[in-house]
Structure formats: C-alpha cells, structure tokens
Protein backbone atom coordinates (compact mmCIF):
# COMPACT_ATOMS: atom_id res chain seq x y z
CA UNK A 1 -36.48 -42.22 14.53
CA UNK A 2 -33.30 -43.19 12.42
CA UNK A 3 -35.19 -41.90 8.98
CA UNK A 4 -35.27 -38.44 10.86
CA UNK A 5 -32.22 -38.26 12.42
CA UNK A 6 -30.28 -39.34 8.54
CA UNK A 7 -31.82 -36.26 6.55
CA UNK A 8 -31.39 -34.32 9.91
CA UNK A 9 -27.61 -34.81 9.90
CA UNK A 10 -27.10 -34.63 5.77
CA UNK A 11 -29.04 -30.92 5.96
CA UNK A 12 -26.63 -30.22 8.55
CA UNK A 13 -23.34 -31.28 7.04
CA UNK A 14 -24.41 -29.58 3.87
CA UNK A 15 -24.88 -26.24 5.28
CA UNK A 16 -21.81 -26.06 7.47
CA UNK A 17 -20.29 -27.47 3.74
CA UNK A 18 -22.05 -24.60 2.29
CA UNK A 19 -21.05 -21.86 4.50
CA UNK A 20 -17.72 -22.96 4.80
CA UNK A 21 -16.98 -22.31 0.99
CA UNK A 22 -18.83 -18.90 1.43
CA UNK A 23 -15.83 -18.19 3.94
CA UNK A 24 -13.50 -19.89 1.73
CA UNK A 25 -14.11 -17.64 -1.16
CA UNK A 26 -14.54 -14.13 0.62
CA UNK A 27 -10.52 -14.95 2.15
CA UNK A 28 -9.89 -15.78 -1.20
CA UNK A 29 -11.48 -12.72 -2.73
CA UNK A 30 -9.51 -10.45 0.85
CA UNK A 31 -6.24 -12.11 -0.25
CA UNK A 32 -6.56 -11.22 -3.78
CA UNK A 33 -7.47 -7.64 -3.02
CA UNK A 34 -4.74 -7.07 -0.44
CA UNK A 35 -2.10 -8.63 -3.43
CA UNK A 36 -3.34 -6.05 -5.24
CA UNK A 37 -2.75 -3.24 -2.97
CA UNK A 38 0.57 -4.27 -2.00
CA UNK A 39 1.23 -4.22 -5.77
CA UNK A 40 0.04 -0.68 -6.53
CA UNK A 41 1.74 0.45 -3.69
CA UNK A 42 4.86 -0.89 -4.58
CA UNK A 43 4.74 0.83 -8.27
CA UNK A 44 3.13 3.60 -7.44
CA UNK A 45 5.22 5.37 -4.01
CA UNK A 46 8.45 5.90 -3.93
CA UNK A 47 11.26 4.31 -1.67
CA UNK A 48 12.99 5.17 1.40
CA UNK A 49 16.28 5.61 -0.15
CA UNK A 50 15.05 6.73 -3.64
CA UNK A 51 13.68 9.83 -1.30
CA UNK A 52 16.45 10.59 1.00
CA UNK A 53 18.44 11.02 -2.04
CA UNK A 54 15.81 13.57 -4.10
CA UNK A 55 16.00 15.67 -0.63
CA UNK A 56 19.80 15.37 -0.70
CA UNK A 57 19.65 16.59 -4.30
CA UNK A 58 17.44 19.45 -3.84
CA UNK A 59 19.04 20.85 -0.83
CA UNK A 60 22.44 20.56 -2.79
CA UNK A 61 20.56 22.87 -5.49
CA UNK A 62 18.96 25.20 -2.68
CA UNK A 63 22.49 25.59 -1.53
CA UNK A 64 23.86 26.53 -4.76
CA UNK A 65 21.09 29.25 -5.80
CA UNK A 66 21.27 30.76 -2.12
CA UNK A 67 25.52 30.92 -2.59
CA UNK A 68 24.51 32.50 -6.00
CA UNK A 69 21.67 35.26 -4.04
CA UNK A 70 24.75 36.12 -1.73
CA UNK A 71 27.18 36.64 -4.12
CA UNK A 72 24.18 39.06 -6.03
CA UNK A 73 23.53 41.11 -3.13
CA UNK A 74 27.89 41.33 -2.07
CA UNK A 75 28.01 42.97 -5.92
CA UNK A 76 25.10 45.25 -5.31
CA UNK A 77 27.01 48.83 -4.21
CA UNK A 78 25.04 50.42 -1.59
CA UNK A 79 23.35 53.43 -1.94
C-alpha cells in the first residue's frame, strides 16, 4: 500500500509543481505586456497640461484672426 501511495503523492506534487510555473510564467508574460503598454502610452499621448496649453494657444490665435475678420469687414464701405 505504501509503494502506491509514494509514486501517488510524487505525480501529484509534480503536477501542481508543473502547473504552478505555467501560472508563474503567463503573470510574468501579463506583467511584461502591461509594462509595455504603459510605456507606449506614456511616449506616445500627450499630457494633461501639455494639452490645456495647445487649446490655450489656439484659441489665442482664433481670437486674433477673428479681431483681424472684424476689422476687414468695419473697412469694407457698404454698398
């Protein structure tokens, strides 16, 4: 009964062994992959503040070129 219980117990240990490192190594593999998507994301998209101030920027411009359109149609005598 012992002989059978030994190799019973070994097969067992060995394939929780087993598909504990299959676990192990897809988290690894997960972990890797979301590293890398927080690091193209990070290079790639641009920030919060780095935004706010293109918008500030381009409404500054859109103000100028409408005080410009204004001043165009003011000059233009009517008919």
């Amino acid at each position: 009964m012992l002989e059978a219980v030994v190799p019973l117990c070994t097969a067992i240990v060995t394939g929780m062994a087993v598909l504990t490192q299959r676990v192990h190594n897809r988290i690894t593999e997960l972990d890797k992959r979301v590293d890398s998507f927080e690091l193209n994301v990070a290079q790639k998209y641009v920030t919060k503040d780095d935004l706010t101030e293109i918008i500030n920027r381009m409404e500054a411009q859109m103000v100028r070129i409408e005080d410009k359109l204004d001043r165009i149609v003011i000059a233009i005598p009517k008919v």
